[in-house]
Protein backbone atom coordinates (compact mmCIF):
# COMPACT_ATOMS: atom_id res chain seq x y z
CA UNK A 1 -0.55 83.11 -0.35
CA UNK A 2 2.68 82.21 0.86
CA UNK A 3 1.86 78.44 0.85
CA UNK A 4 0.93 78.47 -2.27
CA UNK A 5 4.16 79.96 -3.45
CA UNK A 6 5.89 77.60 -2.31
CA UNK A 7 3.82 74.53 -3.24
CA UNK A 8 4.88 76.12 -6.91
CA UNK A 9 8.28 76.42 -6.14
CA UNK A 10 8.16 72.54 -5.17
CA UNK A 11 6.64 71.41 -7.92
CA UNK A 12 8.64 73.61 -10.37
CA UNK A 13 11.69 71.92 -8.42
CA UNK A 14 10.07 67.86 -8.93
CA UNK A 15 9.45 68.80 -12.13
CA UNK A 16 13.26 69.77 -13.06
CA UNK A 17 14.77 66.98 -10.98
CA UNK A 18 12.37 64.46 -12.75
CA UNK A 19 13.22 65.68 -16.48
CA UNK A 20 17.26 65.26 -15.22
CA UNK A 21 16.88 62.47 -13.62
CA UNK A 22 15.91 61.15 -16.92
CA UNK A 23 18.15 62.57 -19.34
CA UNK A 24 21.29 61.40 -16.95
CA UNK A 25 23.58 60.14 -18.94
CA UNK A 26 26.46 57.89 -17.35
CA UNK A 27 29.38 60.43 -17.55
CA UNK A 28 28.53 63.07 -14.83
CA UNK A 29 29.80 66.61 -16.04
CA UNK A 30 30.53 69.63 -13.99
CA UNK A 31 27.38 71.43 -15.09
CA UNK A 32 25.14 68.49 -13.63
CA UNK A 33 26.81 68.12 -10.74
CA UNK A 34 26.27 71.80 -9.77
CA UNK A 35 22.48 71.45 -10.85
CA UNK A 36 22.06 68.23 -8.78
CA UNK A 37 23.58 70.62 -5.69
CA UNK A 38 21.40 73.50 -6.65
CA UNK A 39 18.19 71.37 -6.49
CA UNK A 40 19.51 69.27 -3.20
CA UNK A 41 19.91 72.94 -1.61
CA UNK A 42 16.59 74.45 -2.79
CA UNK A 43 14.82 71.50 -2.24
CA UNK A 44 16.05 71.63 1.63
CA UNK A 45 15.50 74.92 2.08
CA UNK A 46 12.25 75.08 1.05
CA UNK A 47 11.59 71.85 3.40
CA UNK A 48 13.13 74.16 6.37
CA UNK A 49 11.08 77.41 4.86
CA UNK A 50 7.90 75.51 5.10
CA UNK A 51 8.84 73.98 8.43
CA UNK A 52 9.46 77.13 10.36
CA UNK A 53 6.35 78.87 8.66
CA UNK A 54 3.77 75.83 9.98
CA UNK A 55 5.10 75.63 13.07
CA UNK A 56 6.09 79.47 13.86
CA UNK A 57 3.05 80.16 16.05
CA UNK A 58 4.25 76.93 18.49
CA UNK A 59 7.61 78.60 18.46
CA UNK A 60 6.00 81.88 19.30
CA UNK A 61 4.62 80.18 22.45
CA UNK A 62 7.63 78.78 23.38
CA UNK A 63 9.17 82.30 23.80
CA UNK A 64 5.92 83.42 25.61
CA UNK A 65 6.70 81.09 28.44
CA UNK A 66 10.42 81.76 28.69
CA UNK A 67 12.62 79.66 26.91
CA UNK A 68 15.56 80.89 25.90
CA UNK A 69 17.02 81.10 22.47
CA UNK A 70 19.70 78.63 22.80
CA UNK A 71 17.12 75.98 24.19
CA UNK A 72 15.11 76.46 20.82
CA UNK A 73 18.53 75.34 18.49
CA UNK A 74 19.83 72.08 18.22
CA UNK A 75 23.71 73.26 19.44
């Protein structure tokens, strides 16, 4: 159910960043630039989202045989 959420929420996202992608004009306004952000943002954290929910079961085994927290992060 959840997958398929967010397979929506993707394609609701390509769809918008395809239709302003071609109505770009050459001056970039304010208003665009905070859309382009916007999109860049959802579009990464729904790449993250969907990362964390395939692989949450491998990260669940991880903590089974002892590795700490701080191991699991990047810092």
């Amino acid at each position: 159910m959840m997958d398929l959420l967010v397979q929506s929420v993707a394609a609701a996202v390509l769809a918008m960043v395809i239709l302003f992608a071609i109505a770009q004009d050459r001056r970039i306004n304010l208003r665009e630039r905070t859309l382009r952000r916007v999109f860049r943002r959802v579009g990464t954290g729904q790449r993250f989202y969907t990362f964390i929910f395939k692989n949450v079961e491998r990260f669940g085994v991880l903590k089974m045989i002892g590795v700490k927290r701080r191991e699991l992060s990047w810092r």
